[in-house]
C-alpha atoms as a PDB file:
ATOM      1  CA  UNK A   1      37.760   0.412 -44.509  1.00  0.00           C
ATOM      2  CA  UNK A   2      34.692   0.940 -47.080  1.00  0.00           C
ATOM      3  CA  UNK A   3      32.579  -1.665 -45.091  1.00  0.00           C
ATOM      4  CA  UNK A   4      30.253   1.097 -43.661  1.00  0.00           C
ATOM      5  CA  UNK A   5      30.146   3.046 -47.310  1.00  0.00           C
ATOM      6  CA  UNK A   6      29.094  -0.050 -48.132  1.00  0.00           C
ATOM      7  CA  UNK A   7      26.538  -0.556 -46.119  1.00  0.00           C
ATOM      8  CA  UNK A   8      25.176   2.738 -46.011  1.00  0.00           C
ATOM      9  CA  UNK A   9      25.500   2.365 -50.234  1.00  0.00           C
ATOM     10  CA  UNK A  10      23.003  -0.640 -49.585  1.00  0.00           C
ATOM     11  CA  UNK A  11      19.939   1.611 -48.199  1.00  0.00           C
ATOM     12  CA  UNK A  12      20.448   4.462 -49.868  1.00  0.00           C
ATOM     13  CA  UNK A  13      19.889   3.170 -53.730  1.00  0.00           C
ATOM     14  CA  UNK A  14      17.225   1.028 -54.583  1.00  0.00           C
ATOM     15  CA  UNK A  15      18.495  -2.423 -53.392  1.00  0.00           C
ATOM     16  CA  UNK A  16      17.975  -6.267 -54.088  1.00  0.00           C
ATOM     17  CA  UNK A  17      15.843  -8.633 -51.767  1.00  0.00           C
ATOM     18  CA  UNK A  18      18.812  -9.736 -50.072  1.00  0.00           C
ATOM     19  CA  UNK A  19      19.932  -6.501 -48.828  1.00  0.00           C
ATOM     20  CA  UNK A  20      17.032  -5.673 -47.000  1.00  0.00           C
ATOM     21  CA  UNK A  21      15.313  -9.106 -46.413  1.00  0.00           C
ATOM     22  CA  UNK A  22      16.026 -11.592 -42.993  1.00  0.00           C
ATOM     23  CA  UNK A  23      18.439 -14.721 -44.251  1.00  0.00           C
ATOM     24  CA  UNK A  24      17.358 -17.765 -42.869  1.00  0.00           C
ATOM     25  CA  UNK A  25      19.012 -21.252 -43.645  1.00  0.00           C
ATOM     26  CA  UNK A  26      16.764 -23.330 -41.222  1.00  0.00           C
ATOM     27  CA  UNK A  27      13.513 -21.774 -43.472  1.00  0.00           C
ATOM     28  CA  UNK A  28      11.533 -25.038 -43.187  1.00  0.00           C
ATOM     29  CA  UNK A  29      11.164 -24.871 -39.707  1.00  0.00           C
ATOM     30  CA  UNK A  30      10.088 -21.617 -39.962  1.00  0.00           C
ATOM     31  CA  UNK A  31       7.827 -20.647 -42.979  1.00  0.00           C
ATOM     32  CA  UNK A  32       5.679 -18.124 -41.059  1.00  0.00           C
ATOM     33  CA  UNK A  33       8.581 -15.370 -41.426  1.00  0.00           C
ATOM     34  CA  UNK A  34       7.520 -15.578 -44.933  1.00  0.00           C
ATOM     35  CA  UNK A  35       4.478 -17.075 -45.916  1.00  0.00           C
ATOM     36  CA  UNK A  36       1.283 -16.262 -43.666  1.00  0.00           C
ATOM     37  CA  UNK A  37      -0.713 -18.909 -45.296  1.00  0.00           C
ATOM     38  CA  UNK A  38       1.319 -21.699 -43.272  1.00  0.00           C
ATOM     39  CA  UNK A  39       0.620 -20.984 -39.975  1.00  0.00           C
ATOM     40  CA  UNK A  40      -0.423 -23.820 -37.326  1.00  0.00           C
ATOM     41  CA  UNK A  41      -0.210 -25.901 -40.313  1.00  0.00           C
ATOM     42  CA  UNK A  42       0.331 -28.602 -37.644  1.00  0.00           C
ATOM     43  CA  UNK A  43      -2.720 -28.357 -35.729  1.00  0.00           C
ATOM     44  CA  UNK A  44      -0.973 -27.029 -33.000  1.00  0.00           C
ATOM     45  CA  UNK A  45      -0.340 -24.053 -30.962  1.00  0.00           C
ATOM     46  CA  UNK A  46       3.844 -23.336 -32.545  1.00  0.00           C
ATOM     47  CA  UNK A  47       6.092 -20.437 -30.855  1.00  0.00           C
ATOM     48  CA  UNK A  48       8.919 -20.552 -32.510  1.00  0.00           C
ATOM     49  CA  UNK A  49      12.657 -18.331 -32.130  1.00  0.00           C
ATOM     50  CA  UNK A  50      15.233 -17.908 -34.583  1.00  0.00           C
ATOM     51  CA  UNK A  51      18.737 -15.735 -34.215  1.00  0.00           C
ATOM     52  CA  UNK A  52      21.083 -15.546 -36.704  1.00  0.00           C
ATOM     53  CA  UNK A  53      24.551 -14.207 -36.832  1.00  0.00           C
ATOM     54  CA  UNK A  54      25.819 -13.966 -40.319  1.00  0.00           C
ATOM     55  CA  UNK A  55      29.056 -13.344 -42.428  1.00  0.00           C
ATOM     56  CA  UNK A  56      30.583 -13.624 -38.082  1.00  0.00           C
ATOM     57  CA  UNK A  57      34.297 -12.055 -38.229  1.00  0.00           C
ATOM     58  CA  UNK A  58      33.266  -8.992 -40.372  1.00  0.00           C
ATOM     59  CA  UNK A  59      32.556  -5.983 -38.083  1.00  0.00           C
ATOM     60  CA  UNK A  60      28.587  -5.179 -38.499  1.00  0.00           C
ATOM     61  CA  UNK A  61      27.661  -8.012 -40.566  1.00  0.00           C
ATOM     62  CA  UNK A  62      23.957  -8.686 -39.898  1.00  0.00           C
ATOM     63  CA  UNK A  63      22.450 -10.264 -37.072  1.00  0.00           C
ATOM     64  CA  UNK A  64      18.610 -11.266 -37.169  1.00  0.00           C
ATOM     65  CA  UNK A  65      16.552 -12.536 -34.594  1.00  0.00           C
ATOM     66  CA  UNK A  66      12.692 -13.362 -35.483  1.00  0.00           C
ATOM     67  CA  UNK A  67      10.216 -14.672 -33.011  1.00  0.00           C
ATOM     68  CA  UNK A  68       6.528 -16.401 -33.792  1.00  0.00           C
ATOM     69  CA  UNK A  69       3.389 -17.607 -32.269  1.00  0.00           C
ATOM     70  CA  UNK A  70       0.646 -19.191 -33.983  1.00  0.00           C
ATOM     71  CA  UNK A  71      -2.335 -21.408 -33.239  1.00  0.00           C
ATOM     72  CA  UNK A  72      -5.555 -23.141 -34.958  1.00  0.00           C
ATOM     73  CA  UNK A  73      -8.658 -21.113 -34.716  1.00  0.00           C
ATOM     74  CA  UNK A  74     -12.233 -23.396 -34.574  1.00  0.00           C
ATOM     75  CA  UNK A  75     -14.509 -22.054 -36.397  1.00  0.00           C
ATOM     76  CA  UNK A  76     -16.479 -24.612 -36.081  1.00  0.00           C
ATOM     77  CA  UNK A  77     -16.713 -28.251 -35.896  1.00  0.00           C
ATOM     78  CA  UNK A  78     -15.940 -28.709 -39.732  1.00  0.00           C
ATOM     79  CA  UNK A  79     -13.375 -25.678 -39.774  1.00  0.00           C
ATOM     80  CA  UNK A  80     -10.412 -25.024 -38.624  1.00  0.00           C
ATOM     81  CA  UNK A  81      -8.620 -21.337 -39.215  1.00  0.00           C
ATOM     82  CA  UNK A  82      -5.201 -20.119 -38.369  1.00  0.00           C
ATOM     83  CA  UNK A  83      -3.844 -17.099 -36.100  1.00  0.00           C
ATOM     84  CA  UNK A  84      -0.402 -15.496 -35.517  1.00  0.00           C
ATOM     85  CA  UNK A  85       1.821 -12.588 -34.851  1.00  0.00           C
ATOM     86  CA  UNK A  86       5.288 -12.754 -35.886  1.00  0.00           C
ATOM     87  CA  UNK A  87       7.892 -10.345 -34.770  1.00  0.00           C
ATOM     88  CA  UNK A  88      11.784  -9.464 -36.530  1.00  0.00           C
ATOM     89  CA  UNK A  89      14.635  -7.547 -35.105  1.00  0.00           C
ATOM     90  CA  UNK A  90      17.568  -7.358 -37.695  1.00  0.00           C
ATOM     91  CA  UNK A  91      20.673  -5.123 -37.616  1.00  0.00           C
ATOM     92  CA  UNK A  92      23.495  -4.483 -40.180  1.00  0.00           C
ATOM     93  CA  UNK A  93      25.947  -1.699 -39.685  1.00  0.00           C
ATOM     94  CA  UNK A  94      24.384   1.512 -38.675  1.00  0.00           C
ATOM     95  CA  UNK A  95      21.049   0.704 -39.867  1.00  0.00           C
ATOM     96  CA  UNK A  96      18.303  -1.835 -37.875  1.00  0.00           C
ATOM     97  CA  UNK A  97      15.321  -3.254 -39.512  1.00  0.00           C
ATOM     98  CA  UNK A  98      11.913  -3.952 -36.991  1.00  0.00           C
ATOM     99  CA  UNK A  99       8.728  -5.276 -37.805  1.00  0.00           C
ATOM    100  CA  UNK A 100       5.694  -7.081 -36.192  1.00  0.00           C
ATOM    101  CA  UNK A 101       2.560  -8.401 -37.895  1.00  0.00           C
ATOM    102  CA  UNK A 102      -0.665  -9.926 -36.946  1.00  0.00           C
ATOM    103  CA  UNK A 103      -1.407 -13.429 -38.906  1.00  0.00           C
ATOM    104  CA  UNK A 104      -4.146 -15.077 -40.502  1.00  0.00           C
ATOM    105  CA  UNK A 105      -4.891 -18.301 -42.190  1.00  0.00           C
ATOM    106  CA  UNK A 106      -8.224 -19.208 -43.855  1.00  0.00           C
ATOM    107  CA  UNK A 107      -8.110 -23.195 -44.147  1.00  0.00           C
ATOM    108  CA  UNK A 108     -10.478 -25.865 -46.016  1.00  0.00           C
ATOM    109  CA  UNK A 109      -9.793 -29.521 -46.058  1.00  0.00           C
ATOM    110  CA  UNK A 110      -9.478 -31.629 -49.377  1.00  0.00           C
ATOM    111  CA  UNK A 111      -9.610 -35.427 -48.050  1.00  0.00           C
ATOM    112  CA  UNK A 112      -6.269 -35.566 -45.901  1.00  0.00           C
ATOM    113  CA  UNK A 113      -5.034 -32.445 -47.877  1.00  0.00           C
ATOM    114  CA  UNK A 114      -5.199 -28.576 -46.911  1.00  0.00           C
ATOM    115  CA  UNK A 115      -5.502 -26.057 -48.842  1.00  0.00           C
ATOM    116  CA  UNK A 116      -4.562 -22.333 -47.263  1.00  0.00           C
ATOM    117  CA  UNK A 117      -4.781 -18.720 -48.139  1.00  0.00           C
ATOM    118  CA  UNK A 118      -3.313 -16.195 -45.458  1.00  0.00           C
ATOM    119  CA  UNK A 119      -2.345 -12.473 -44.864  1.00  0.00           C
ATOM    120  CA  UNK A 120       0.241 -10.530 -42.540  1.00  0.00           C
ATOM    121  CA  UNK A 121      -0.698  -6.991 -41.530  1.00  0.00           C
ATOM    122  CA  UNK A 122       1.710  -4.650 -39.779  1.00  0.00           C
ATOM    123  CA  UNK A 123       4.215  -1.949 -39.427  1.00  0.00           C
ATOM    124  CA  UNK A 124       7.864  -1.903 -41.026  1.00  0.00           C
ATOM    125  CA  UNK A 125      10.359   0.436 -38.947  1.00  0.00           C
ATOM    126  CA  UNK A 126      14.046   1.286 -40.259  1.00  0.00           C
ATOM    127  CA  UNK A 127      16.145   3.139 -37.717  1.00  0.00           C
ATOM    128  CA  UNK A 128      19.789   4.793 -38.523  1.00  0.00           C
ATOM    129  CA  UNK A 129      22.409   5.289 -35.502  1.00  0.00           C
ATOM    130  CA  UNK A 130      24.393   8.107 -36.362  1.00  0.00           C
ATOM    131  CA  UNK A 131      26.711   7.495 -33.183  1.00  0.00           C
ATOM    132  CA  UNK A 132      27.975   3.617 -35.109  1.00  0.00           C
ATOM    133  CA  UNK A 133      29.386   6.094 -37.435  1.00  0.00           C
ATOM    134  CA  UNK A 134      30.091   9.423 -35.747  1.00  0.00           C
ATOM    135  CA  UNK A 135      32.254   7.684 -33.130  1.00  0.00           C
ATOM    136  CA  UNK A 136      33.785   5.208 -35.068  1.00  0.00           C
ATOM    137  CA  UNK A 137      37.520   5.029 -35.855  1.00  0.00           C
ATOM    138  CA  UNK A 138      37.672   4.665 -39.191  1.00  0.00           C
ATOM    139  CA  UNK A 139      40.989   5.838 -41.553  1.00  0.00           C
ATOM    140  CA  UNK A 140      39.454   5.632 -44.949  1.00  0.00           C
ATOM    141  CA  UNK A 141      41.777   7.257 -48.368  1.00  0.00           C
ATOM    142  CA  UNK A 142      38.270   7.372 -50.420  1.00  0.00           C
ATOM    143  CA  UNK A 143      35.665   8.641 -48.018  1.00  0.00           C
ATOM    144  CA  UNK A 144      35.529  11.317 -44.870  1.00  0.00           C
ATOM    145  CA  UNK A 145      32.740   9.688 -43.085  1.00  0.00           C
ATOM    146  CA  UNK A 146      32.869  12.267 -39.970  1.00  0.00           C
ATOM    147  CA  UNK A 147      32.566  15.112 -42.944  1.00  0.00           C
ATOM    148  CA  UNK A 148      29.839  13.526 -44.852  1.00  0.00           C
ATOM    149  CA  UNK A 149      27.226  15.734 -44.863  1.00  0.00           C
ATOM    150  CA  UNK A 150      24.691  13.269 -46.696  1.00  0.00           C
ATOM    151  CA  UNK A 151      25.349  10.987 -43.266  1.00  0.00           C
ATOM    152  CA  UNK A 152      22.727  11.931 -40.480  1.00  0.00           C
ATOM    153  CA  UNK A 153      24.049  13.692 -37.962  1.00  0.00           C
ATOM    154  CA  UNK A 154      21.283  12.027 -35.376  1.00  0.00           C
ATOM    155  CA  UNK A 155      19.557   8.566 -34.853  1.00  0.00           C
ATOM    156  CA  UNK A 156      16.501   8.871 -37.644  1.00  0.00           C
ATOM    157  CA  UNK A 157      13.588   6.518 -37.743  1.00  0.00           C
ATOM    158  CA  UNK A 158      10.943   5.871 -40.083  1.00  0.00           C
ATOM    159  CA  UNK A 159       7.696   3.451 -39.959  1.00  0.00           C
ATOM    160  CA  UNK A 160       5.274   2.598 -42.887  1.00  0.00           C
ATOM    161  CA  UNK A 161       2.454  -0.264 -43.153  1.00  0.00           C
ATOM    162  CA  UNK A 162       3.038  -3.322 -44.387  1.00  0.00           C
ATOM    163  CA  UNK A 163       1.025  -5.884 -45.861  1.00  0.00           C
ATOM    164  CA  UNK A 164       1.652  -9.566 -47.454  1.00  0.00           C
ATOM    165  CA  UNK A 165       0.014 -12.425 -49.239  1.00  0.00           C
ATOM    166  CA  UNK A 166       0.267 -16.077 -49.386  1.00  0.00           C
ATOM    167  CA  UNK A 167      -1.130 -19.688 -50.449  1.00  0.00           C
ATOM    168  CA  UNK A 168      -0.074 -23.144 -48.976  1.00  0.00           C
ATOM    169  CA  UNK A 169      -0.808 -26.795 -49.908  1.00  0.00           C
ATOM    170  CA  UNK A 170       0.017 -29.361 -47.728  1.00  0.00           C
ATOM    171  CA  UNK A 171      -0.136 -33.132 -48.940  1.00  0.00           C
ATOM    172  CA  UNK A 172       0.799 -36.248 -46.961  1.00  0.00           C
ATOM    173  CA  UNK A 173       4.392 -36.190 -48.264  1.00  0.00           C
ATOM    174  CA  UNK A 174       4.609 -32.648 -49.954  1.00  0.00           C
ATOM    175  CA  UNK A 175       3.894 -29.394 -49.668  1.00  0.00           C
ATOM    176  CA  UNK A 176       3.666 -26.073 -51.916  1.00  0.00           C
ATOM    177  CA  UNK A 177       3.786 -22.688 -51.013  1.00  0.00           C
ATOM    178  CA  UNK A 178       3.768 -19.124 -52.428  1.00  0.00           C
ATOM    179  CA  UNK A 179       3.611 -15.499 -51.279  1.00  0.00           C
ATOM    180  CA  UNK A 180       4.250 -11.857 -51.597  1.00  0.00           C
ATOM    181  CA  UNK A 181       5.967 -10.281 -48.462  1.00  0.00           C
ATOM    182  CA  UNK A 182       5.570  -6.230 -48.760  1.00  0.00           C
ATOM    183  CA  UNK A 183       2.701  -6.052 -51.387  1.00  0.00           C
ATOM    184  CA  UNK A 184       2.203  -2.340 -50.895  1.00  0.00           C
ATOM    185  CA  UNK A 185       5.692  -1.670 -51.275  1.00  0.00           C
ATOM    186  CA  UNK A 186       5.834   0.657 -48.249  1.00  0.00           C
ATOM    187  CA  UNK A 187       7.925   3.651 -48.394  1.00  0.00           C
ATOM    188  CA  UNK A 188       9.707   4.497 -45.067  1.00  0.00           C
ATOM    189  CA  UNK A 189      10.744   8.348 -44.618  1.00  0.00           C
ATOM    190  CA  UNK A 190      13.221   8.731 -42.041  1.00  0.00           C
ATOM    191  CA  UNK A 191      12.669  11.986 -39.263  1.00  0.00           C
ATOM    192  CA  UNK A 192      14.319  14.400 -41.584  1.00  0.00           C
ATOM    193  CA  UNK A 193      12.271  12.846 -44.795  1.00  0.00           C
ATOM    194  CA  UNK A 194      15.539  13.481 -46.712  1.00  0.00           C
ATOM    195  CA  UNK A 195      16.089   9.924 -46.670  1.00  0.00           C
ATOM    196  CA  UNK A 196      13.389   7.375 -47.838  1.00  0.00           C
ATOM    197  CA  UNK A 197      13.352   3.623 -48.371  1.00  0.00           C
ATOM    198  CA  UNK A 198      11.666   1.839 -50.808  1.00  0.00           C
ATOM    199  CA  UNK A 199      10.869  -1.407 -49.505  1.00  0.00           C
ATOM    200  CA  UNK A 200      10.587  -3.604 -52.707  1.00  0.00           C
ATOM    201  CA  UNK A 201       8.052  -6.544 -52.511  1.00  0.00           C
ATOM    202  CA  UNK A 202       9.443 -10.054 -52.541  1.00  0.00           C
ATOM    203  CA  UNK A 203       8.254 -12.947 -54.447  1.00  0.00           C
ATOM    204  CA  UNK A 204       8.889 -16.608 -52.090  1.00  0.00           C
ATOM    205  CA  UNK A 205       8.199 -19.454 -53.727  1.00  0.00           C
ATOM    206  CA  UNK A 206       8.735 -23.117 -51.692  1.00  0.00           C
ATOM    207  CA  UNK A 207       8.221 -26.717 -51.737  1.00  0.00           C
ATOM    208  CA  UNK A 208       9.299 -29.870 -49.852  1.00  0.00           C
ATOM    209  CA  UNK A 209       8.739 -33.872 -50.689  1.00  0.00           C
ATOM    210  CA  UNK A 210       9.189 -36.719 -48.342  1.00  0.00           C
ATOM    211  CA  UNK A 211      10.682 -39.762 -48.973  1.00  0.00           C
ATOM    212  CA  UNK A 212      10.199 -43.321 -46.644  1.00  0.00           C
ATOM    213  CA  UNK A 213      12.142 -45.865 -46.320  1.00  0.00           C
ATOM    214  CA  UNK A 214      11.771 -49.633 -45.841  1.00  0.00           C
ATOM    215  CA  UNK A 215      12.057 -48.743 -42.116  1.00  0.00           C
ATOM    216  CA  UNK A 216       9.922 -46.195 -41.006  1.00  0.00           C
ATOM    217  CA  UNK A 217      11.612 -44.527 -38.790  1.00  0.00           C
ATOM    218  CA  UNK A 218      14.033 -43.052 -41.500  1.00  0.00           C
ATOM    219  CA  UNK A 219      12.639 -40.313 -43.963  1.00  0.00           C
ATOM    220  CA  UNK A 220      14.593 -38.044 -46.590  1.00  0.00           C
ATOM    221  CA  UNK A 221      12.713 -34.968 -46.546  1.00  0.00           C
ATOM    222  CA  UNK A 222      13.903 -32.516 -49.135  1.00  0.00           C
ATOM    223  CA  UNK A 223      12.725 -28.688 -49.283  1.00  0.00           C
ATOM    224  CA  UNK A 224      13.466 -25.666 -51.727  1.00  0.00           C
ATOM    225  CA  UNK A 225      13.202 -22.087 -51.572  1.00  0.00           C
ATOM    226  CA  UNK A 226      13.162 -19.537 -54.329  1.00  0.00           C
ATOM    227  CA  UNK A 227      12.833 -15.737 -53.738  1.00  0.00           C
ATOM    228  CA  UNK A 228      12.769 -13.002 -56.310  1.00  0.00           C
ATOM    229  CA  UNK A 229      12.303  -9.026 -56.367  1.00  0.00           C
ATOM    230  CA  UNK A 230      11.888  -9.225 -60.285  1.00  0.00           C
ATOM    231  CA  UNK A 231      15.306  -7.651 -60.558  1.00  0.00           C
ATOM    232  CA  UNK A 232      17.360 -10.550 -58.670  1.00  0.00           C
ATOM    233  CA  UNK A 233      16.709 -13.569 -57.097  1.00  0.00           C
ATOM    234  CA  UNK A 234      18.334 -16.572 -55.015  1.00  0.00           C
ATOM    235  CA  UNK A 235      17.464 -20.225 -54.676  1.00  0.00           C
ATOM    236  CA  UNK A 236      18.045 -22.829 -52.480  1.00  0.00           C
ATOM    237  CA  UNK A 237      18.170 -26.438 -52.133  1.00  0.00           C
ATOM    238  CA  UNK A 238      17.887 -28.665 -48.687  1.00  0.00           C
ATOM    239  CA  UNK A 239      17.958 -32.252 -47.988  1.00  0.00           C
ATOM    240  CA  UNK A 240      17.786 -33.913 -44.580  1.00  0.00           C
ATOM    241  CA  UNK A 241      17.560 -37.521 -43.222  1.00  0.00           C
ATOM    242  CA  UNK A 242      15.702 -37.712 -40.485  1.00  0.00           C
ATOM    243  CA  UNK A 243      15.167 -40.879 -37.783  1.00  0.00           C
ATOM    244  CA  UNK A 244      11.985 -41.300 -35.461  1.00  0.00           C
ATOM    245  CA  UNK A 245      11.040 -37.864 -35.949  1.00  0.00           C
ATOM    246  CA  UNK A 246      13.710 -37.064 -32.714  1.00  0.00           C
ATOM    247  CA  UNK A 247      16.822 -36.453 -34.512  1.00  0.00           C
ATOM    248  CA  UNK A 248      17.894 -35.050 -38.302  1.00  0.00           C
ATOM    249  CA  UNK A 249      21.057 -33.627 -40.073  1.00  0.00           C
ATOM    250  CA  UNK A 250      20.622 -32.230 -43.813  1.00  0.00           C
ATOM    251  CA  UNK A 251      22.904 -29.985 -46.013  1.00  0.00           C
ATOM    252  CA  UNK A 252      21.777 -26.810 -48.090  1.00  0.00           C
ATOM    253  CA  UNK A 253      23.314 -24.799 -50.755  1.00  0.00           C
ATOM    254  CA  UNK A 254      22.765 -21.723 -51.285  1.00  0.00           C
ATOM    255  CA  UNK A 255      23.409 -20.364 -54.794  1.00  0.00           C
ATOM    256  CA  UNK A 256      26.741 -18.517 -55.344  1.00  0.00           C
ATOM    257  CA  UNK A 257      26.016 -17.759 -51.638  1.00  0.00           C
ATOM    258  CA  UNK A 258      26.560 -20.544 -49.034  1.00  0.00           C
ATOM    259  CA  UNK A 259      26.788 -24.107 -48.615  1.00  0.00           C
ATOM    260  CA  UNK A 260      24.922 -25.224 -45.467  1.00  0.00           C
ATOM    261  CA  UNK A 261      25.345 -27.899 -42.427  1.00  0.00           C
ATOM    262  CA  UNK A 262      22.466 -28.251 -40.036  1.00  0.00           C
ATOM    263  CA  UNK A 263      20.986 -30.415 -37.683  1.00  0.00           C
ATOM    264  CA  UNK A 264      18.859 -30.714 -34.897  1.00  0.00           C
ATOM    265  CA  UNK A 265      16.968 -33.111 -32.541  1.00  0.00           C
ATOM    266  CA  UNK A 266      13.891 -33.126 -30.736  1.00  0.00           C
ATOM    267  CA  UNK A 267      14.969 -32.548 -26.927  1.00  0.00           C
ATOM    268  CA  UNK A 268      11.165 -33.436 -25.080  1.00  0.00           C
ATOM    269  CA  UNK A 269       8.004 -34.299 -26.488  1.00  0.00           C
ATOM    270  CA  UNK A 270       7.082 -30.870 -28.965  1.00  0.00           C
ATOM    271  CA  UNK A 271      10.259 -28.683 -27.602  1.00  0.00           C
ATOM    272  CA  UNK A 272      12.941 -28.937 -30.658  1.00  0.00           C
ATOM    273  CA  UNK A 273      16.605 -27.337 -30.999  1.00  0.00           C
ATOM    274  CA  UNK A 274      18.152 -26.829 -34.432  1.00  0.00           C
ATOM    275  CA  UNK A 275      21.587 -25.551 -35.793  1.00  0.00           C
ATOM    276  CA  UNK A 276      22.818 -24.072 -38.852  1.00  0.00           C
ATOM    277  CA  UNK A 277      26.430 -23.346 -40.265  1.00  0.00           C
ATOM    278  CA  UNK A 278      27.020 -21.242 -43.357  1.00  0.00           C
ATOM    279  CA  UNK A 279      30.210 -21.843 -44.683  1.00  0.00           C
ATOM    280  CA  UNK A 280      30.538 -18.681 -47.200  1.00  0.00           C
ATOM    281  CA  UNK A 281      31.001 -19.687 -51.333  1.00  0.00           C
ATOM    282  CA  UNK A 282      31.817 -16.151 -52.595  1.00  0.00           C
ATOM    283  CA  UNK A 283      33.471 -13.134 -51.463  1.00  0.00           C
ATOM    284  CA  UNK A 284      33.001 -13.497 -48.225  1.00  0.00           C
ATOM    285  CA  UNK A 285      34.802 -16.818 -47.033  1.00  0.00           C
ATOM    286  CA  UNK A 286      38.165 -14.872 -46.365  1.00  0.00           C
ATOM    287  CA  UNK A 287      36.635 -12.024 -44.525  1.00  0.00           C
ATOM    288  CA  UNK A 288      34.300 -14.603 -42.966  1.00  0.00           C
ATOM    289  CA  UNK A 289      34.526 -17.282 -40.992  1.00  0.00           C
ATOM    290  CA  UNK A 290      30.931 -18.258 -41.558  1.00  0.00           C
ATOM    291  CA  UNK A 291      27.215 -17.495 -40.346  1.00  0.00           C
ATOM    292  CA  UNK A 292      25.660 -19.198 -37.150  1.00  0.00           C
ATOM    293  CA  UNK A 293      21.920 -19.845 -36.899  1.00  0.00           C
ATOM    294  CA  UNK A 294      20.363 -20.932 -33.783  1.00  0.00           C
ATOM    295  CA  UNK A 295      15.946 -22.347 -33.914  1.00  0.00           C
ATOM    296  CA  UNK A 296      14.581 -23.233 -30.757  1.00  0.00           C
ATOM    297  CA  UNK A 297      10.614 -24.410 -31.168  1.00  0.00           C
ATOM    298  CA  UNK A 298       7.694 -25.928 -28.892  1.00  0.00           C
ATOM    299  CA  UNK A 299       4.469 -26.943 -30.613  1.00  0.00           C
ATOM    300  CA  UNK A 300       1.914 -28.124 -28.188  1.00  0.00           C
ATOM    301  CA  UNK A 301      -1.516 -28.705 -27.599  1.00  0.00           C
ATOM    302  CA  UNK A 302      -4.243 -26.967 -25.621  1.00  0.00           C
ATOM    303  CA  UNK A 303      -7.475 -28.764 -24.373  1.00  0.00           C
ATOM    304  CA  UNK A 304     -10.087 -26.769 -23.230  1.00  0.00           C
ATOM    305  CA  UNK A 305     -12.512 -29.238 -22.722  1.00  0.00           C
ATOM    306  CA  UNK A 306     -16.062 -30.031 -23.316  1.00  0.00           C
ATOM    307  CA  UNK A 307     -18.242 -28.174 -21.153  1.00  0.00           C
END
């Protein structure tokens, strides 16, 4: 009954990263969405998808779908840059969160090491459909939703730049990463600027090591992820064992969040399918009968030539 008090609740006082930031669980294959710095980290042109329905069972629970392309930019013979544009599309409740930037990724090498420094520019756009809760048939003994006068009587929409920061090492078995996603801290004023959003910036800190076996073909690569808006934060642990470089399955746990199964195999040379289940660890495993995440991903290379 309160779930859309709730969720309205959630935009309309200053909120924690995780009520306004895209969950991911399959982050490694995917650290664009959050750190500019590692794009084409690969060497290769990457266009990536990732949709996401979380907390499935509980009626608008989130669903996030975020799209990237990115590719190496020659600079010259010695240098090597990186380009993107990433794109997100995430709904809860009555509310929908859109964005697109335009990456860059200034790279130098260090021996077999790279050391990168990147940026995202672009807009931020949170729209409000007054008909989710207008027309909805809801029976609630602590709030009149339909008499509300605070709720918006029509579909608002508000837009705002924004702009992040990051740094990325990559090793031969490791990698490091930091950034800052919304480092303006955009405000978004919706059409009737009685409602405004204060999009808080977002610390995301990340790491993986690999580990080789005897037989080469078998690695243990483990990753971590760390995010903080200075007033909370969540971390996150992965580990998955991986064979030939065509097939892996890992586990994740999420703190006083999730625990995590996912897996995924490499279908053609460069085109790769993953999958992620969430099985809830708080409040939300009786509501919930868990969050499905769905990567699909083809890296590839394009020759122009020598003239």
């Amino acid at each position: 009954k309160c779930l859309l008090v709730l969720l309205f609740s959630m935009f309309s006082v200053p909120v924690a990263f995780s009520q306004f930031e895209a969950q991911l669980s399959q982050y490694m294959f995917h650290m664009p969405t959050f750190n500019p710095a590692s794009i084409a980290e690969n060497g290769m042109i990457n266009v990536t998808g990732q949709h996401r329905i979380q907390w499935a069972g509980i009626p608008g629970a989130p669903q996030t779908t975020y799209f990237s392309i990115n590719t190496p930019l020659k600079i010259s013979n010695k240098v090597t840059n990186g380009l993107g544009i990433k794109f997100l599309n995430d709904k809860i409740g009555a509310f929908s969160n859109q964005s697109a930037h335009l990456q860059y990724a200034f790279k130098r090498k260090f021996g077999n090491n790279t050391l990168s420094f990147g940026a995202d520019i672009g807009f931020v756009s949170v729209s409000f459909i007054s008909d989710s809760i207008r027309n909805a048939e809801i029976n609630s003994d602590f709030h009149d939703f339909l008499g509300d006068a605070v709720i918006p009587t029509a579909d608002e929409t508000g837009m705002n730049l924004d702009l992040s920061f990051g740094a990325f090492y990559s090793a031969q078995k490791y990698y490091l990463g930091i950034s800052y996603v919304h480092l303006n801290a955009p405000r978004i004023k919706l059409n009737d600027e009685r409602t405004q959003f204060n999009v808080k910036g977002v610390l995301y800190a990340t790491g993986g090591y690999d580990h080789s076996f005897k037989d080469p073909k078998w690695k243990l690569r483990s990753s971590g992820l760390v995010k903080s808006d200075f007033v909370s934060w969540q971390a996150e642990l992965s580990s998955r064992l991986e064979y030939d470089q065509r097939f892996w399955g890992g586990l994740s746990y999420r703190y006083q969040d999730a625990a995590v199964v996912f897996a995924g195999l490499n279908i053609m040379s460069g085109l790769t399918i993953g999958y992620a289940y969430d099985l809830p660890a708080g409040r939300h495993l009786g509501p919930s009968s868990g969050s499905h995440e769905v990567l699909i991903s083809y890296s590839f290379v394009f020759d122009m030539g020598n003239n």
